[in-house]
Protein backbone atom coordinates (compact mmCIF):
# COMPACT_ATOMS: atom_id res chain seq x y z
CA UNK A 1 100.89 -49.37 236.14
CA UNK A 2 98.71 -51.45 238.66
CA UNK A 3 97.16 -48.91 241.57
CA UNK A 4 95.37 -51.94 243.15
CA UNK A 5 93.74 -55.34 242.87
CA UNK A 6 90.64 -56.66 244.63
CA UNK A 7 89.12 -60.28 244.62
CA UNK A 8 85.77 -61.37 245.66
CA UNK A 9 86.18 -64.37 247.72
CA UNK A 10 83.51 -66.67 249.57
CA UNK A 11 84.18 -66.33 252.89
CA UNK A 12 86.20 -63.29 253.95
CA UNK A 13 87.50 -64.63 257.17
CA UNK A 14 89.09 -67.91 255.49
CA UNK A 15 90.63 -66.03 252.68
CA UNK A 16 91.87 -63.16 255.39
CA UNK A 17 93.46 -66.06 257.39
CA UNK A 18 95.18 -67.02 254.46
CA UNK A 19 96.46 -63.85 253.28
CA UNK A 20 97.62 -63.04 256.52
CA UNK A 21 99.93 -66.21 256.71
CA UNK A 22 100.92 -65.81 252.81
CA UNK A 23 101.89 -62.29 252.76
CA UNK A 24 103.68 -62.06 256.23
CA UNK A 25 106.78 -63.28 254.32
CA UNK A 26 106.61 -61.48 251.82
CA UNK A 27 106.55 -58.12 253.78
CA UNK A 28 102.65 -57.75 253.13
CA UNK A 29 100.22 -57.41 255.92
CA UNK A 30 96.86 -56.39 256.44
CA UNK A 31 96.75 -52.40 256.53
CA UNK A 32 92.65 -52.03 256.61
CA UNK A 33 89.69 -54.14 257.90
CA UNK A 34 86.41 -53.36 257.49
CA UNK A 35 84.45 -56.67 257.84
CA UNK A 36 83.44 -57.28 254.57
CA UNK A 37 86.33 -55.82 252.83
CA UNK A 38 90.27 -56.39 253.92
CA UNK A 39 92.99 -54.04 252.58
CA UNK A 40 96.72 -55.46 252.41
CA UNK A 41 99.97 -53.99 251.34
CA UNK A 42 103.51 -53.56 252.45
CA UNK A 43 103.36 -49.51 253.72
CA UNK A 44 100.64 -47.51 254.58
CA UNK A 45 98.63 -47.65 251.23
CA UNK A 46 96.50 -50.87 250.37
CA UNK A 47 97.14 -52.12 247.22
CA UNK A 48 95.61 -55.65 247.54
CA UNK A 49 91.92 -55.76 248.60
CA UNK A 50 89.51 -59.12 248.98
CA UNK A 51 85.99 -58.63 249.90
CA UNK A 52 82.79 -60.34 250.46
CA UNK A 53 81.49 -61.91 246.84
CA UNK A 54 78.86 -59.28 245.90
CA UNK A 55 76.67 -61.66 242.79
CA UNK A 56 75.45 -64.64 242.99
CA UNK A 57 77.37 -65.43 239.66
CA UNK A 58 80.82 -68.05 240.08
CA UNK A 59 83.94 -66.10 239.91
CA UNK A 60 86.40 -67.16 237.05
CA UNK A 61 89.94 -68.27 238.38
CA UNK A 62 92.24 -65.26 238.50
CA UNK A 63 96.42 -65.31 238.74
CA UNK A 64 97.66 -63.04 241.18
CA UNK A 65 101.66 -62.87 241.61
CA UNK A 66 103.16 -60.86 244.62
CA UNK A 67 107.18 -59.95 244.31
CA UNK A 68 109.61 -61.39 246.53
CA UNK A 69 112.62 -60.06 247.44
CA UNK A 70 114.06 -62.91 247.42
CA UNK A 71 114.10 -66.95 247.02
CA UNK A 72 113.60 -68.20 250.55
CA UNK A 73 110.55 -65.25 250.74
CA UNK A 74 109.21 -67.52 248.27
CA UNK A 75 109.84 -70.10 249.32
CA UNK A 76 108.73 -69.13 252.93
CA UNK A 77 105.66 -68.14 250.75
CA UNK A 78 104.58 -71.40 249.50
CA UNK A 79 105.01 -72.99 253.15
CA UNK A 80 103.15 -70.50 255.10
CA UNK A 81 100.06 -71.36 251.91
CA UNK A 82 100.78 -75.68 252.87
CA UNK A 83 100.45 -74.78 255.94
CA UNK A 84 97.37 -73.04 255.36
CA UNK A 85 95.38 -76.03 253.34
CA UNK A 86 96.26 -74.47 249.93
CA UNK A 87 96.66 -76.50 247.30
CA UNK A 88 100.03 -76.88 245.18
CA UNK A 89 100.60 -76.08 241.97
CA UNK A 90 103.81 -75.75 241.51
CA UNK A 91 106.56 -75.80 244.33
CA UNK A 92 109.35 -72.86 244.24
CA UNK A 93 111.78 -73.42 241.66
CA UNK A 94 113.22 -71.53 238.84
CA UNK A 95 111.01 -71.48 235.14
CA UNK A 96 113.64 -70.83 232.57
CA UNK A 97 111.07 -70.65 230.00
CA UNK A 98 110.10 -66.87 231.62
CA UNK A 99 113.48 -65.94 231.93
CA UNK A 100 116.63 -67.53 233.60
CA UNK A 101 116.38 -66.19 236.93
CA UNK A 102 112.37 -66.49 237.39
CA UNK A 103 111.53 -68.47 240.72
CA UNK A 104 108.41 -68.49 241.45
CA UNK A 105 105.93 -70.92 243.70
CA UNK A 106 102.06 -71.19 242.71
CA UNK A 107 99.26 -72.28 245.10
CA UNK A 108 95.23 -72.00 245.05
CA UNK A 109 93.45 -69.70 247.76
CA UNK A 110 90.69 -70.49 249.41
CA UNK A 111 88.58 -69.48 246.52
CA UNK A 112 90.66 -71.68 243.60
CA UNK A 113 92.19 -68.56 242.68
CA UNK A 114 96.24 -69.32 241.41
CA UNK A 115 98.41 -67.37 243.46
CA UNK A 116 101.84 -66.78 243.24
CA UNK A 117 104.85 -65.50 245.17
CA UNK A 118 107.95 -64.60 242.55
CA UNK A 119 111.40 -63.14 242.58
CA UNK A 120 113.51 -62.22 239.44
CA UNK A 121 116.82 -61.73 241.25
CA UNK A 122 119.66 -64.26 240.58
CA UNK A 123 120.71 -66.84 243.51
């Protein structure tokens, strides 16, 4: 249903930095760069954008989940975001209460935003 997403983040060469290292695992990587704005996805098309915060108003925390294909991308995932500062919110492991074969790891980006790297394949 989604086309794309975009974020407005603080600093765009922080949050790039981190997206780079995040979405590597997952197969994501940055696809278009235009200074202000940064394009990722996992082809040819962008389908995850952040770009330079354009009010002066605070954004409201968002939830963004990227699909794995499997557990260790997620968990490779959540220790490419350590690495990178983030903090945790939850480490990888499995939340039965979504369904039984939901694994998913949450971290903050630079910009307190919850993000998430999950895979709904069994072990």
């Amino acid at each position: 249903m989604l086309d794309h997403i975009s974020l407005q983040v603080a600093d765009v060469a922080a949050s790039s930095a981190f997206y780079d290292a995040v979405l590597a695992p997952l197969g994501g990587h940055r696809i278009m760069d235009m200074g202000v704005v940064v394009g990722y996805g996992t082809d040819q098309q962008p389908t995850f954008w952040i770009g330079q915060e354009a009010t002066d108003q605070p954004n409201k925390e968002v939830h963004v989940a990227f699909r794995a294909s499997d557990r260790d991308a997620v968990v490779a995932f959540f220790d490419a975001a350590v690495a990178a500062g983030a903090e945790v919110l939850h480490a990888p492991r499995v939340f039965p209460e979504y369904h039984p074969h939901y694994f998913g790891g949450f971290v903050r980006d630079p910009d307190g935003n919850n993000v998430e790297a999950v895979c709904h394949q069994p072990v």
